[in-house]
N, C-alpha and C. Protein backbone atom coordinates (compact mmCIF):
# COMPACT_ATOMS: atom_id res chain seq x y z
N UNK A 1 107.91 104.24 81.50
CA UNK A 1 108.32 104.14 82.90
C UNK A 1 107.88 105.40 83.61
N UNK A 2 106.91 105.15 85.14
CA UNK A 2 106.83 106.51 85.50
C UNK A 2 107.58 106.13 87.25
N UNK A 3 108.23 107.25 87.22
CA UNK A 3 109.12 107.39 88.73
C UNK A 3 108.06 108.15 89.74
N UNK A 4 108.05 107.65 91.04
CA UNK A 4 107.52 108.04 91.60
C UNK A 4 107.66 108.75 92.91
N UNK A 5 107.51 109.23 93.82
CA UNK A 5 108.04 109.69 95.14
C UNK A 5 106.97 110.09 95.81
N UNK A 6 106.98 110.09 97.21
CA UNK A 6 105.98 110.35 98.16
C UNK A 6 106.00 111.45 99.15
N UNK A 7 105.41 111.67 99.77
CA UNK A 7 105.39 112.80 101.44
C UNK A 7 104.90 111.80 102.08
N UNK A 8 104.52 110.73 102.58
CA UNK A 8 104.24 109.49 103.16
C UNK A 8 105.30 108.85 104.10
N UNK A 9 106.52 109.33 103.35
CA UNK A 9 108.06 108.91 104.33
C UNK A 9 109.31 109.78 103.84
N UNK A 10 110.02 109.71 104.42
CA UNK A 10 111.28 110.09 104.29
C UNK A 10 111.42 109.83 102.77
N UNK A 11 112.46 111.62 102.73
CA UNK A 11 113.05 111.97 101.20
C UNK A 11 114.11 110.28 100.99
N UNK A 12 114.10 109.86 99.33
CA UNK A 12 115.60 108.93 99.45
C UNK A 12 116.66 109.51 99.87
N UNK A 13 117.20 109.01 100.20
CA UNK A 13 119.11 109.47 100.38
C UNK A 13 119.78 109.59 99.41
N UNK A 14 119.15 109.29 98.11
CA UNK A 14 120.34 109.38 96.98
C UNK A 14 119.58 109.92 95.88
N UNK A 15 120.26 109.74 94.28
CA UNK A 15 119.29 110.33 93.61
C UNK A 15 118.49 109.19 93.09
N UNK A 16 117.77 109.09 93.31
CA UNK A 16 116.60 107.68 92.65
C UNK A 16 114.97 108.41 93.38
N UNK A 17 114.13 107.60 92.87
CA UNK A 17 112.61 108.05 93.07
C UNK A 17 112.22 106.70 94.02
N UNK A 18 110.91 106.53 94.86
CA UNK A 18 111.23 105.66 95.46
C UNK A 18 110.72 104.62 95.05
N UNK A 19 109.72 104.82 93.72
CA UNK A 19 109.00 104.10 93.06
C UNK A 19 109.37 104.01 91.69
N UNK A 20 109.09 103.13 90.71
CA UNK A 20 108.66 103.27 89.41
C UNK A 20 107.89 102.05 89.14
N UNK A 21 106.66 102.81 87.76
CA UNK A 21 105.73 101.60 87.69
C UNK A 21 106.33 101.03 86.30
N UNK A 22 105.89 99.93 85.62
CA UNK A 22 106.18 99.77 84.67
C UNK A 22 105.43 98.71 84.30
N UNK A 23 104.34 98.73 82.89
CA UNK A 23 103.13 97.55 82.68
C UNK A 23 102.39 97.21 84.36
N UNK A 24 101.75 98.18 84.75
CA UNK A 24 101.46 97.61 85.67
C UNK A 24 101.88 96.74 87.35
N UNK A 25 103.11 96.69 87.28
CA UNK A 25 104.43 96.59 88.23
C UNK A 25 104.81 97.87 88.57
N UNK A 26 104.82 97.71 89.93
CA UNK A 26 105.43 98.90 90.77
C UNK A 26 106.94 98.32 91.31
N UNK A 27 108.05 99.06 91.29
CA UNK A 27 109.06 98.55 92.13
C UNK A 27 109.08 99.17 92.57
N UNK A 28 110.04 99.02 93.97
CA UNK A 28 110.04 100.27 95.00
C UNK A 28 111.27 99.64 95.70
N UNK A 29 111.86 101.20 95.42
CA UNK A 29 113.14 101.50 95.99
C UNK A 29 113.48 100.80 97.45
N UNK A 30 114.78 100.38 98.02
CA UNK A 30 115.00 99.76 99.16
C UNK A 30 114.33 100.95 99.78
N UNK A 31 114.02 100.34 100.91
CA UNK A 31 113.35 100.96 102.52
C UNK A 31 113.94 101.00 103.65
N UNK A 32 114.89 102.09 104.42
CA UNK A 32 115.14 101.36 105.26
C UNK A 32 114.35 102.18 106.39
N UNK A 33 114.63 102.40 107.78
CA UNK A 33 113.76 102.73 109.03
C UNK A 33 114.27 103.71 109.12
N UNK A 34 113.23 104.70 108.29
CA UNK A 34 113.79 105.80 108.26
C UNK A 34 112.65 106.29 108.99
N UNK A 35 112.79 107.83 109.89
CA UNK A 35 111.09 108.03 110.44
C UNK A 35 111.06 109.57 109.05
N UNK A 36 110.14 109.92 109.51
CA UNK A 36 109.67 111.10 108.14
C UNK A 36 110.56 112.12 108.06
N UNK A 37 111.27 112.60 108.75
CA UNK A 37 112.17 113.27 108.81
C UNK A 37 113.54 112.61 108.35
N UNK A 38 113.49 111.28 107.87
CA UNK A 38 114.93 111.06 107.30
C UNK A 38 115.99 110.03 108.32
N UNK A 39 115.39 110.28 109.75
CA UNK A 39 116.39 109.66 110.73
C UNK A 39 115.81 108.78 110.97
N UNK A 40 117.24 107.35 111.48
CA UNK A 40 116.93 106.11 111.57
C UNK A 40 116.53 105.74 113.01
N UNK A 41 115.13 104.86 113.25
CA UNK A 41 114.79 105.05 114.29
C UNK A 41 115.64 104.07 115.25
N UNK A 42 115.24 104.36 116.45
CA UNK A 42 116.42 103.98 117.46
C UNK A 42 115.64 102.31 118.20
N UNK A 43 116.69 101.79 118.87
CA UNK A 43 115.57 100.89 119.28
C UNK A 43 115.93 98.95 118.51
N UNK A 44 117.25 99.27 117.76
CA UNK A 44 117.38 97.98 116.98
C UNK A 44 116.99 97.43 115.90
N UNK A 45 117.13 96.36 115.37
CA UNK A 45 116.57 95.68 114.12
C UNK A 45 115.19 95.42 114.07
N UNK A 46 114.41 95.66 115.17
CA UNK A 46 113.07 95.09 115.82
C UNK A 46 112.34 96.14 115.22
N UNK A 47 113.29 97.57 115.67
CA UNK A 47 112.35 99.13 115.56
C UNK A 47 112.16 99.18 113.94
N UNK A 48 113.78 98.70 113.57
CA UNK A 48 114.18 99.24 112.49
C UNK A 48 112.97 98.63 111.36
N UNK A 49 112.92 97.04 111.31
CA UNK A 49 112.00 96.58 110.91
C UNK A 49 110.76 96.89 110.61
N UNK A 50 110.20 96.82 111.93
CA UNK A 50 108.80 97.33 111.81
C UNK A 50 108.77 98.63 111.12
N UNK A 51 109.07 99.79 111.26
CA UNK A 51 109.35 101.08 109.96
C UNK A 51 109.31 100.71 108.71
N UNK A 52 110.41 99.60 108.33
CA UNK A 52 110.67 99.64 106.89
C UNK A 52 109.39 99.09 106.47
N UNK A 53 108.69 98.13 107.46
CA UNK A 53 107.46 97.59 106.64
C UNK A 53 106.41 98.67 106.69
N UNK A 54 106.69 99.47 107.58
CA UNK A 54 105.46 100.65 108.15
C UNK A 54 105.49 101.70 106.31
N UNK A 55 106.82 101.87 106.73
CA UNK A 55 107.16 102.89 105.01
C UNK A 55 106.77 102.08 103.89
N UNK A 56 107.06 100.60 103.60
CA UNK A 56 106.12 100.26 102.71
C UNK A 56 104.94 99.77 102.66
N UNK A 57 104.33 99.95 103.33
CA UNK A 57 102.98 99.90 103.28
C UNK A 57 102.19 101.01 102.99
N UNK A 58 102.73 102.23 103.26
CA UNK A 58 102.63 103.52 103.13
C UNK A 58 102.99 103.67 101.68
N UNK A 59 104.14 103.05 101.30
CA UNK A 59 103.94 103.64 99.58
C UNK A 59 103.43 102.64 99.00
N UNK A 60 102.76 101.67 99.30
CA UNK A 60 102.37 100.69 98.53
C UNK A 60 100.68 101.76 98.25
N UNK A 61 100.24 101.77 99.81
CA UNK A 61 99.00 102.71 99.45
C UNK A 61 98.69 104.01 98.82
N UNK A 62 100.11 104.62 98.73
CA UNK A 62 100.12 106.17 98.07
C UNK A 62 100.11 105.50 96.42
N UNK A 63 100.67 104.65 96.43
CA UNK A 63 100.63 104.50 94.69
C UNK A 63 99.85 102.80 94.47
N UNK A 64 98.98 103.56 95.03
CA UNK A 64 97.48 102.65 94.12
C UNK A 64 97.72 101.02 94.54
N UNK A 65 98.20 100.50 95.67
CA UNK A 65 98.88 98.92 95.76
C UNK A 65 98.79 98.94 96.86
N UNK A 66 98.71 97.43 97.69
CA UNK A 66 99.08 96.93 99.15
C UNK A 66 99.49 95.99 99.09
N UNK A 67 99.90 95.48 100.46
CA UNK A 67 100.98 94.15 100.39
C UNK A 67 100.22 92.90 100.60
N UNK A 68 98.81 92.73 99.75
CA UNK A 68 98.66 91.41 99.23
C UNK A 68 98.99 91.48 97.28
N UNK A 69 99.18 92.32 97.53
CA UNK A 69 99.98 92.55 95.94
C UNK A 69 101.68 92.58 95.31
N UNK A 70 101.90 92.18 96.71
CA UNK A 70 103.32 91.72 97.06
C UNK A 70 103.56 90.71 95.81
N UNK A 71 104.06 90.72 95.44
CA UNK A 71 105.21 89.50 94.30
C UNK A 71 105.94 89.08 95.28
N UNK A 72 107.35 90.05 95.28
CA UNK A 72 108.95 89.27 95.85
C UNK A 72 109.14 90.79 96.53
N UNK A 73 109.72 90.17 97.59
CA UNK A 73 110.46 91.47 98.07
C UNK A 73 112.40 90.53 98.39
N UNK A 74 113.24 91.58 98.93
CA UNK A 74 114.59 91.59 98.86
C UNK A 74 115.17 92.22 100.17
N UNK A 75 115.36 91.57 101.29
CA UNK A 75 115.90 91.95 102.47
C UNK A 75 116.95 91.66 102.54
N UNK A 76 117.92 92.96 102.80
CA UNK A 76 119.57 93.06 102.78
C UNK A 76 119.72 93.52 104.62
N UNK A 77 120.01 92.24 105.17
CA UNK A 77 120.40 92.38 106.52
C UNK A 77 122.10 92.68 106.62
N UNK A 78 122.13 93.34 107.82
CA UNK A 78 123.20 94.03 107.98
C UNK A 78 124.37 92.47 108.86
N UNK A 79 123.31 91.73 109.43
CA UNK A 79 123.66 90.97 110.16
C UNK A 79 123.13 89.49 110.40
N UNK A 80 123.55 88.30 109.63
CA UNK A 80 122.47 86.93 108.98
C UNK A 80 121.82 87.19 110.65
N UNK A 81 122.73 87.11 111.96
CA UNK A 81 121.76 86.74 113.21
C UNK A 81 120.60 87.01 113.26
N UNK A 82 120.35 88.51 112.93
CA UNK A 82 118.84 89.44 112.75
C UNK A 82 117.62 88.67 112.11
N UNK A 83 118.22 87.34 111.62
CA UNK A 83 117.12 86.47 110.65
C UNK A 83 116.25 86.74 111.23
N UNK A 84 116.37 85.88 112.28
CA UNK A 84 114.92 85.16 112.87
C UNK A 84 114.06 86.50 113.41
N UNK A 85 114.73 87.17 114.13
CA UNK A 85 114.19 88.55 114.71
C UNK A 85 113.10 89.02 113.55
N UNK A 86 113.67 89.61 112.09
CA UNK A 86 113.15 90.32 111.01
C UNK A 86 112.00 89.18 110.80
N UNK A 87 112.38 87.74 110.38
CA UNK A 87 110.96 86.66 110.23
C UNK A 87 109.81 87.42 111.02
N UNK A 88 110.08 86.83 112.47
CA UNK A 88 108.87 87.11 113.03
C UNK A 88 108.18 88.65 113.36
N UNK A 89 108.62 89.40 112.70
CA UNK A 89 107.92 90.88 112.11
C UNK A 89 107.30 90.17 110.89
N UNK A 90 108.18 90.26 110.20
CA UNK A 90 107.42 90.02 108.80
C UNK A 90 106.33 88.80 108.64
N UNK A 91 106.86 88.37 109.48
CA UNK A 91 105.00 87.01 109.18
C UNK A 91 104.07 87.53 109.77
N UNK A 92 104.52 88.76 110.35
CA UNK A 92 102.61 89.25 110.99
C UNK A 92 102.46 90.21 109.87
N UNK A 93 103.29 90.73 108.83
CA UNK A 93 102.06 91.68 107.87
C UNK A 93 102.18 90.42 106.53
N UNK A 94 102.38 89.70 106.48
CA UNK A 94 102.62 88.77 105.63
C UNK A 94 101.77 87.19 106.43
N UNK A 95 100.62 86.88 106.50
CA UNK A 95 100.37 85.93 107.09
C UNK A 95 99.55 85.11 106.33
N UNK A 96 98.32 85.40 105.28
CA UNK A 96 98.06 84.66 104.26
C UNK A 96 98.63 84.67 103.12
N UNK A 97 99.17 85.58 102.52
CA UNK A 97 100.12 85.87 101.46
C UNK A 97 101.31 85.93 101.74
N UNK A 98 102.43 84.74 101.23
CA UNK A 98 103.30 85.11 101.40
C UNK A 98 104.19 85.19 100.06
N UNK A 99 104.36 86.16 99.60
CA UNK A 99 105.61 86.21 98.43
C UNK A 99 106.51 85.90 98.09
N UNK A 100 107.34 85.85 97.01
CA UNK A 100 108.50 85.63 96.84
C UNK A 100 109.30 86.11 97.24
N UNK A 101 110.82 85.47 98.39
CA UNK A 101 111.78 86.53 99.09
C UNK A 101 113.58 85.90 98.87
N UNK A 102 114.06 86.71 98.53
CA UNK A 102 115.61 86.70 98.72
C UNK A 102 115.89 87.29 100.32
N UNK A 103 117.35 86.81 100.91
CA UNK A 103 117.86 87.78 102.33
C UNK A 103 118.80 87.67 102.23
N UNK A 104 119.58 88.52 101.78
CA UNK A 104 121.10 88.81 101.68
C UNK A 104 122.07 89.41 102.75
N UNK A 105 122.80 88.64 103.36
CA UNK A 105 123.56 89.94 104.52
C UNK A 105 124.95 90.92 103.81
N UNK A 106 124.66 91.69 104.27
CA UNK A 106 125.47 92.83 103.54
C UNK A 106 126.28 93.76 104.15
N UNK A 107 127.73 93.77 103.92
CA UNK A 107 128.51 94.42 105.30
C UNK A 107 128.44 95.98 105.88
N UNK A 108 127.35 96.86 104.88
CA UNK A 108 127.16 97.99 105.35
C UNK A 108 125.66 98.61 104.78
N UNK A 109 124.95 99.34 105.13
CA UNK A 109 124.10 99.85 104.47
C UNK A 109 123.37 101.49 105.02
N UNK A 110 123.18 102.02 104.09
CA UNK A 110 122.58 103.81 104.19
C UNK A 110 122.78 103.76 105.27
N UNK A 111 123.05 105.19 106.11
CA UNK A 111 122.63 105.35 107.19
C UNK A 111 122.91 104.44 108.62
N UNK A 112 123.72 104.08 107.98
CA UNK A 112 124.40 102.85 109.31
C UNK A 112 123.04 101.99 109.69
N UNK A 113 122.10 101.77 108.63
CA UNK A 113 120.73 100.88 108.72
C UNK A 113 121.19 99.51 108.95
N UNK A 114 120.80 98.67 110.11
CA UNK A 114 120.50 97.27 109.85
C UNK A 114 119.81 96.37 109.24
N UNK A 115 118.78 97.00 108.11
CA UNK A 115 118.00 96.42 107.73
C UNK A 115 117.26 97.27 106.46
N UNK A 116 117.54 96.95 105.16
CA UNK A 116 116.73 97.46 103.75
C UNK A 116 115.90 96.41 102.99
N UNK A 117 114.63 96.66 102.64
CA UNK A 117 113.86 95.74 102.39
C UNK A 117 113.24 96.40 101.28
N UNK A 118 113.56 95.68 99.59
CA UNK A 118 113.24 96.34 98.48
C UNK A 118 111.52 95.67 98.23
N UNK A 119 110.54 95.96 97.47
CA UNK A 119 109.29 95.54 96.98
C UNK A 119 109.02 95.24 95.16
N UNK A 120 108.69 94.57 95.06
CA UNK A 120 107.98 94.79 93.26
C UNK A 120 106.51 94.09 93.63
N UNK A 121 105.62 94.53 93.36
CA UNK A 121 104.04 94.35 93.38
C UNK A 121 103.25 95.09 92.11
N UNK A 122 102.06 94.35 92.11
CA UNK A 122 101.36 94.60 91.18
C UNK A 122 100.44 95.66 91.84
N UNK A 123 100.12 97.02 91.04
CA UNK A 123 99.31 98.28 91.10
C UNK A 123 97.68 97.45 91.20
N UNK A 124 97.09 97.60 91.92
CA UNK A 124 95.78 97.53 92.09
C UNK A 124 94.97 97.91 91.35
């Protein structure tokens, strides 16, 4: 197992790495809209969104992967309403490939975040 971490985005908030690979599988730590400095950007589930996909795309490319190498990802909404909102972000970086997805609503998360979106993809 190798753990991984970036300068690409914001330190985690806790103790975990934001990556680990394993046979070729990368997982990667939830994401939420964090800007590089750690703070959550302002602006709603819309802002918040677009970040978390912005940050993983960013570590997908720091560690050797991009998101047509997407498997499944795992979106823990703060709020089921936010569905449709978060969909139509995510079908524009997701538009020929689409992966496997869980969406869980969840009554609190980091940072008073509306929105964490975990990854597992295959390393390029």
């Amino acid at each position: 197992i190798k753990s991984l971490n970036s300068l690409k985005v914001a330190s985690p908030v806790g103790p975990y790495s934001h990556a680990s690979i394993v046979g070729g599988i990368i997982y990667l730590s939830g994401q939420l809209g964090l800007d590089q400095e750690g703070n959550l950007v302002s602006g709603g589930i819309e802002s918040e969104t677009q970040k978390v996909l912005e940050n993983i795309t960013a570590l997908l490319d720091d560690f050797d992967s991009d998101l047509s190498n997407v498997i499944k990802t795992t979106i823990f909404l703060k709020n089921m309403k936010d569905y449709k909102k978060v969909n139509e972000i995510y079908h524009s970086l997701f538009i020929k490939h689409r992966p496997a997805r869980s969406c869980i609503e969840v009554s609190a998360l980091p940072k008073g975040a509306n929105i964490e979106i975990e990854v597992i993809a295959n390393v390029s």
